[in-house]
Structures are given as structure tokens and as C-alpha cells.
N, C-alpha and C. Protein backbone atom coordinates (compact mmCIF):
# COMPACT_ATOMS: atom_id res chain seq x y z
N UNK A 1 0.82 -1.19 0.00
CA UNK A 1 0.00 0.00 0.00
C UNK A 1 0.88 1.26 0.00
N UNK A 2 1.82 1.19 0.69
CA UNK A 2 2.84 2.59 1.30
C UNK A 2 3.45 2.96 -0.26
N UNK A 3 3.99 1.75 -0.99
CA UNK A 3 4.45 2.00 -2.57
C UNK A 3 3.73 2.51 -3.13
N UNK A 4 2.49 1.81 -3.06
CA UNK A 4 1.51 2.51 -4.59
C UNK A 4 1.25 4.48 -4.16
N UNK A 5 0.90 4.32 -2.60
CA UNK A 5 1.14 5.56 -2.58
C UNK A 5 2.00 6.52 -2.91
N UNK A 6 3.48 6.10 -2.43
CA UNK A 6 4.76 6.91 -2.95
C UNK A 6 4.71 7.04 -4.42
N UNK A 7 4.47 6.04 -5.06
CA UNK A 7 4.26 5.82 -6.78
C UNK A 7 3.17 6.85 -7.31
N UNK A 8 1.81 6.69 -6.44
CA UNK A 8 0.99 8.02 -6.95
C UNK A 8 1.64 9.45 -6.62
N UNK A 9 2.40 9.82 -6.03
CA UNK A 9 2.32 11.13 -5.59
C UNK A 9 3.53 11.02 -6.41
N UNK A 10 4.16 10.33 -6.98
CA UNK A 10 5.36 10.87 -7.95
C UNK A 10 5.07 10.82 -9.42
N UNK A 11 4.05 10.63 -8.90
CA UNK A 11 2.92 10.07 -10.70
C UNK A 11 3.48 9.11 -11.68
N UNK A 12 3.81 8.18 -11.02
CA UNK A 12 3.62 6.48 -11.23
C UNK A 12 2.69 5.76 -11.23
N UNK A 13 2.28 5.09 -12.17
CA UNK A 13 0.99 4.21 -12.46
C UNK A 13 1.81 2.87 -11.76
N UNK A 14 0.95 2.33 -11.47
CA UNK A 14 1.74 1.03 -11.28
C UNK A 14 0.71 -0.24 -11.29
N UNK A 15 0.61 -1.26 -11.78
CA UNK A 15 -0.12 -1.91 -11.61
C UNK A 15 0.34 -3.06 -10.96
N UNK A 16 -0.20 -3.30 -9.48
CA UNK A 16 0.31 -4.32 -8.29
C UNK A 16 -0.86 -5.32 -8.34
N UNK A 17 -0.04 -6.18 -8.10
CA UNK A 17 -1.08 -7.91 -7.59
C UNK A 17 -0.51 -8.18 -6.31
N UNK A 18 -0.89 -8.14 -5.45
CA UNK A 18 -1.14 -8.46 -4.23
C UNK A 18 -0.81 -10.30 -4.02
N UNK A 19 -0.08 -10.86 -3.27
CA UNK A 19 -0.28 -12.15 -3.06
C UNK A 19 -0.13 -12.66 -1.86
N UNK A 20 -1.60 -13.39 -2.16
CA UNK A 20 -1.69 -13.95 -0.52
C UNK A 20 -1.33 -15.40 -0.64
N UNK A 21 -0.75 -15.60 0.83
CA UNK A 21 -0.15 -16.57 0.79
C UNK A 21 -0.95 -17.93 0.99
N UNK A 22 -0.95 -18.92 0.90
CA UNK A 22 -1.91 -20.25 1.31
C UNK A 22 -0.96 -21.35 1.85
N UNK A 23 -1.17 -21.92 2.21
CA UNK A 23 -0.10 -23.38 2.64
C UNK A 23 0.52 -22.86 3.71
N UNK A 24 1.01 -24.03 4.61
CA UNK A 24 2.02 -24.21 5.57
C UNK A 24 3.15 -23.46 5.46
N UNK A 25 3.16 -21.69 6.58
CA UNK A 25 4.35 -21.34 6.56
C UNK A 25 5.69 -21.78 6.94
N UNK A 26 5.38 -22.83 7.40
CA UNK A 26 6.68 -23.54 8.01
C UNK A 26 7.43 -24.36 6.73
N UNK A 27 6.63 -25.62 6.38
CA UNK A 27 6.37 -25.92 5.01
C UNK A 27 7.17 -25.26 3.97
N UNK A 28 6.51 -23.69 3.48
CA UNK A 28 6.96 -23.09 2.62
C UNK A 28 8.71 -22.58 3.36
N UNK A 29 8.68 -22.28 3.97
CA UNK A 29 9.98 -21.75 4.41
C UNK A 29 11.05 -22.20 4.80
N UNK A 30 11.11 -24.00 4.82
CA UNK A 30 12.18 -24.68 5.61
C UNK A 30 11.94 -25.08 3.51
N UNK A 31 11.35 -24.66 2.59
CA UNK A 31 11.59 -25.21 0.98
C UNK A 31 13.06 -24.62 0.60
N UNK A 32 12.95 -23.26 1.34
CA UNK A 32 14.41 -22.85 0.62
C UNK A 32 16.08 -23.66 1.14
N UNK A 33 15.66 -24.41 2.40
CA UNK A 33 16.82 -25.21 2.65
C UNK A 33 17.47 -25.75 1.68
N UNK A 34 17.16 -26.62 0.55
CA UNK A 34 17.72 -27.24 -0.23
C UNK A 34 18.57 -26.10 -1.10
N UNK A 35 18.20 -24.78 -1.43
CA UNK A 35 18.48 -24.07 -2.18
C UNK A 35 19.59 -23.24 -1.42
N UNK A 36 19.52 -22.71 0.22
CA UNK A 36 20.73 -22.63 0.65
C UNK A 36 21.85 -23.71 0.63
N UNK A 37 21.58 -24.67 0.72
CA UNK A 37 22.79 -25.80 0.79
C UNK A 37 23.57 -26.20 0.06
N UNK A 38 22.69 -25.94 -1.53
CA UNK A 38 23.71 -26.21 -2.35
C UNK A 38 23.75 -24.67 -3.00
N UNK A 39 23.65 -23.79 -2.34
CA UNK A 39 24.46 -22.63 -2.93
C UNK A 39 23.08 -21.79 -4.05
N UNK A 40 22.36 -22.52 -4.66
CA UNK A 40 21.55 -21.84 -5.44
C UNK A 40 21.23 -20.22 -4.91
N UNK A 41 20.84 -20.19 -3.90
CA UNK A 41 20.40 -18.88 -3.22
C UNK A 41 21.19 -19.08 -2.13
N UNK A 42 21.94 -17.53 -2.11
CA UNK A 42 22.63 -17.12 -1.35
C UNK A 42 22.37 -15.92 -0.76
N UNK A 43 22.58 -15.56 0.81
CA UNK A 43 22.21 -14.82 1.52
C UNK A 43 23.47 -13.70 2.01
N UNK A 44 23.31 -12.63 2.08
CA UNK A 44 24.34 -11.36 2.01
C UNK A 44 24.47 -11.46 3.52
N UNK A 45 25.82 -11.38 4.15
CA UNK A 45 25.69 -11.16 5.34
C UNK A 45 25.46 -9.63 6.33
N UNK A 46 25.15 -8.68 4.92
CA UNK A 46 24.78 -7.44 5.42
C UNK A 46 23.05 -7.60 6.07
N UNK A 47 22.77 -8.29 5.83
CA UNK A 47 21.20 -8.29 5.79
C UNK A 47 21.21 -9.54 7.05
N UNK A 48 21.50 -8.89 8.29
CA UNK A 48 21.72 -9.04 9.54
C UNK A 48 20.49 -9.60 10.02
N UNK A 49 19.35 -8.76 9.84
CA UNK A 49 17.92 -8.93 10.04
C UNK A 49 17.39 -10.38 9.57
N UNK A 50 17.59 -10.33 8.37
CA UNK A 50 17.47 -11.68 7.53
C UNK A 50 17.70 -12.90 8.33
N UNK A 51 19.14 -12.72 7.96
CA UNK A 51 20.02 -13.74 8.81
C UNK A 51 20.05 -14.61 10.11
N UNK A 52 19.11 -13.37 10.95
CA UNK A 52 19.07 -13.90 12.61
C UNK A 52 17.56 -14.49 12.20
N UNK A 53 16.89 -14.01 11.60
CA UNK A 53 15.40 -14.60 11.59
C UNK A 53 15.30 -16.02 10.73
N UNK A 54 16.15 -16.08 9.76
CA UNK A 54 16.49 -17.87 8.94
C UNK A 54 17.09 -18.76 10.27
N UNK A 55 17.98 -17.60 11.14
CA UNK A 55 18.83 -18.43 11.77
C UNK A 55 17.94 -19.47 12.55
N UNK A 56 16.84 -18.71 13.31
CA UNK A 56 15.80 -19.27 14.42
C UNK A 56 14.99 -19.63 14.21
N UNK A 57 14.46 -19.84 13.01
CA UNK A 57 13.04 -20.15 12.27
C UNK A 57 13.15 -21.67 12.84
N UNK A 58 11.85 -22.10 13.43
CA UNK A 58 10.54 -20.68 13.32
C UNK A 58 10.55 -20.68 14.90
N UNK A 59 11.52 -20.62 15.81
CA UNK A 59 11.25 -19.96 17.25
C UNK A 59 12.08 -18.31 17.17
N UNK A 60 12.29 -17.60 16.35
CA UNK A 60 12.19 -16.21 16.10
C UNK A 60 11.09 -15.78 16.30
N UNK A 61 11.79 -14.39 17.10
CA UNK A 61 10.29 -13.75 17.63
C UNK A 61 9.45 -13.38 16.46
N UNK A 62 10.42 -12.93 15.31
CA UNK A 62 9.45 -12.43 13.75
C UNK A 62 10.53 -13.53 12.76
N UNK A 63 9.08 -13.55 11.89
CA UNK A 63 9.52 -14.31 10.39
C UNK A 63 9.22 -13.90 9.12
N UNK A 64 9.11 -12.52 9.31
CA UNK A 64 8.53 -11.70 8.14
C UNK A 64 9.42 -11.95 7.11
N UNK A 65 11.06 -11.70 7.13
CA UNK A 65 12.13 -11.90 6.23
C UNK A 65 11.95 -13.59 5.74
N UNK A 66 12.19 -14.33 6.35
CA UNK A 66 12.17 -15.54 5.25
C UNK A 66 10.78 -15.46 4.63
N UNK A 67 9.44 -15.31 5.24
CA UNK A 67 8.42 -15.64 4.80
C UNK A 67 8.79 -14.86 3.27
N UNK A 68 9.17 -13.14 3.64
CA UNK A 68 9.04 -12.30 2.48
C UNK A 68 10.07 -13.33 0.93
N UNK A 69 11.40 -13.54 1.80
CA UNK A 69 12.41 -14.30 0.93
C UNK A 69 11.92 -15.04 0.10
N UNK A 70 10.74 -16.57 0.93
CA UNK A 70 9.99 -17.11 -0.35
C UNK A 70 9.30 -17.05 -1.10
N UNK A 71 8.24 -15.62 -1.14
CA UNK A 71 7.83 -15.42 -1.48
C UNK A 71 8.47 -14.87 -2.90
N UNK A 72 9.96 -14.41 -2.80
CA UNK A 72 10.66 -14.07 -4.09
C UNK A 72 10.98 -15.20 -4.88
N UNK A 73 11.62 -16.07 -4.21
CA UNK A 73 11.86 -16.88 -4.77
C UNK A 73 11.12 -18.24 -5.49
N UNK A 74 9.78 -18.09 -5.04
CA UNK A 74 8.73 -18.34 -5.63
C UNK A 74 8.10 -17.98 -7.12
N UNK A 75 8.31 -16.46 -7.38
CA UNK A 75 8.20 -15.94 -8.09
C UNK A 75 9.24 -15.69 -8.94
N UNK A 76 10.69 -15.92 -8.63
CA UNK A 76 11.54 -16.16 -9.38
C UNK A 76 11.70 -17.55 -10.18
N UNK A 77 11.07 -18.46 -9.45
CA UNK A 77 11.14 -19.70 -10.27
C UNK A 77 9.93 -19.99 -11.03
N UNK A 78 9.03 -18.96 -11.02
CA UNK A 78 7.97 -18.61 -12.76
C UNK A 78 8.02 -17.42 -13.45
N UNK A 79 9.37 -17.02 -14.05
CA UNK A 79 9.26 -15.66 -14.89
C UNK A 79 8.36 -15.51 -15.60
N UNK A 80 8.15 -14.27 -16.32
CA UNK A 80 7.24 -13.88 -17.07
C UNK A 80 5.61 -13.56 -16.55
N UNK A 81 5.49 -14.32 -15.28
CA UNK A 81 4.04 -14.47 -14.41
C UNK A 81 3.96 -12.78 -14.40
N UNK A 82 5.26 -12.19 -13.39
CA UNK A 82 4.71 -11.43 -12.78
C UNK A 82 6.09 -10.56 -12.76
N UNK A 83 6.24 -9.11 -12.24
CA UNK A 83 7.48 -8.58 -11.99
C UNK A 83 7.73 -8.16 -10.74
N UNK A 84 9.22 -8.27 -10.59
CA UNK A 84 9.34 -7.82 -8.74
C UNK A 84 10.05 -6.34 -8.71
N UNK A 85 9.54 -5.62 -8.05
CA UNK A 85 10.23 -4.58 -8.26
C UNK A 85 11.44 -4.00 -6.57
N UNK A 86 12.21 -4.04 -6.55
CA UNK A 86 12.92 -4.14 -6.03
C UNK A 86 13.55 -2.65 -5.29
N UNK A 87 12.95 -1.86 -4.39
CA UNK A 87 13.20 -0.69 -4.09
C UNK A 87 14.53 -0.25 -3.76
N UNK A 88 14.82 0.99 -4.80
CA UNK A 88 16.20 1.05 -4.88
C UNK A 88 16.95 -0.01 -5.80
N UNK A 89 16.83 -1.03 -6.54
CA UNK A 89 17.31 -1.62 -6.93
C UNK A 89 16.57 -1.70 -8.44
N UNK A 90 16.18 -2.95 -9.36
CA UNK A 90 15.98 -3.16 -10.32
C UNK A 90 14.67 -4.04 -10.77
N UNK A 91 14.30 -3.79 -11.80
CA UNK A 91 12.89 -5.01 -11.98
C UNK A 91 13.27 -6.13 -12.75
N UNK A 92 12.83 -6.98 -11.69
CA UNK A 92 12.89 -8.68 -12.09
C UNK A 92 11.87 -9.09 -12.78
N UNK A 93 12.17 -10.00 -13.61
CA UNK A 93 10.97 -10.47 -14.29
C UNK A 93 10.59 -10.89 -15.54
């Protein structure tokens, strides 16, 4: 919501899809194990936040970061679906 706003007031159209999630967050979030292990996805050790919340999953007090993580990488493994736009950074897709 906070984007599309910043996007209207700089007079950016943007057209967002919203995705809600379904299935077992635990489930979905212990999926990216295989993909840390052998290196496929790799995690920056600047992104401290990240890091402590993969570390404890799921007895971290928050799990917003991995939840958010699979949710990319979800969407990275069907291009063309949809685009990610990446604040400050670049569009995937």
C-alpha cells in the first residue's frame, strides 16, 4: 500500500497484484533449505535482520524476512508471471 502511494504522488501508475499466501508457513519456508545448501540462493551477510530470523526459524520472535524471501523466490522460479520490483534496486521479471 505505502508503494503505490509513494508511486501516486510521484505520478507512477503502477499496476500491483497483491499475493496472498496459502499453505504451511513452516512448510513453505524450511523449501528454501535445499536451495541454501547447495548454494543456489545465497544470503548477504549485510542483511543481519534476515540472517538472525532464517537463523531461528521458526522460534524467532518475527519471520517476516524468510516468509518475504519465499515469497521471491517463488516468483523467481515462474518468470514472465509477474514482476518484482525491487526498491532502490531493479525489476525482475
Amino acid at each position: 500500500k505505502l508503494l503505490e502511494e509513494k508511486a501516486g504522488k510521484d505520478g507512477i501508475r503502477l499496476h500491483l497484484e497483491r499475493i496472498k499466501n496459502t499453505g504451511d508457513k513452516y512448510k513453505r519456508i524450511h523449501s528454501l533449505a535445499p536451495l541454501l545448501k547447495n548454494g543456489t540462493l545465497q544470503l548477504n551477510e549485510e542483511h543481519r535482520m534476515l540472517l538472525e530470523q532464517m537463523r531461528f526459524f521458526p522460534h524467532a520472535k518475527h519471520d517476516d524476512g524468510p516468509d518475504a524471501l519465499e515469497m521471491c523466490v517463488r516468483l523467481a522460479e515462474n518468470p514472465g508471471r509477474m514482476q518484482v520490483l525491487i526498491p532502490g534496486g531493479r525489476i525482475v521479471g
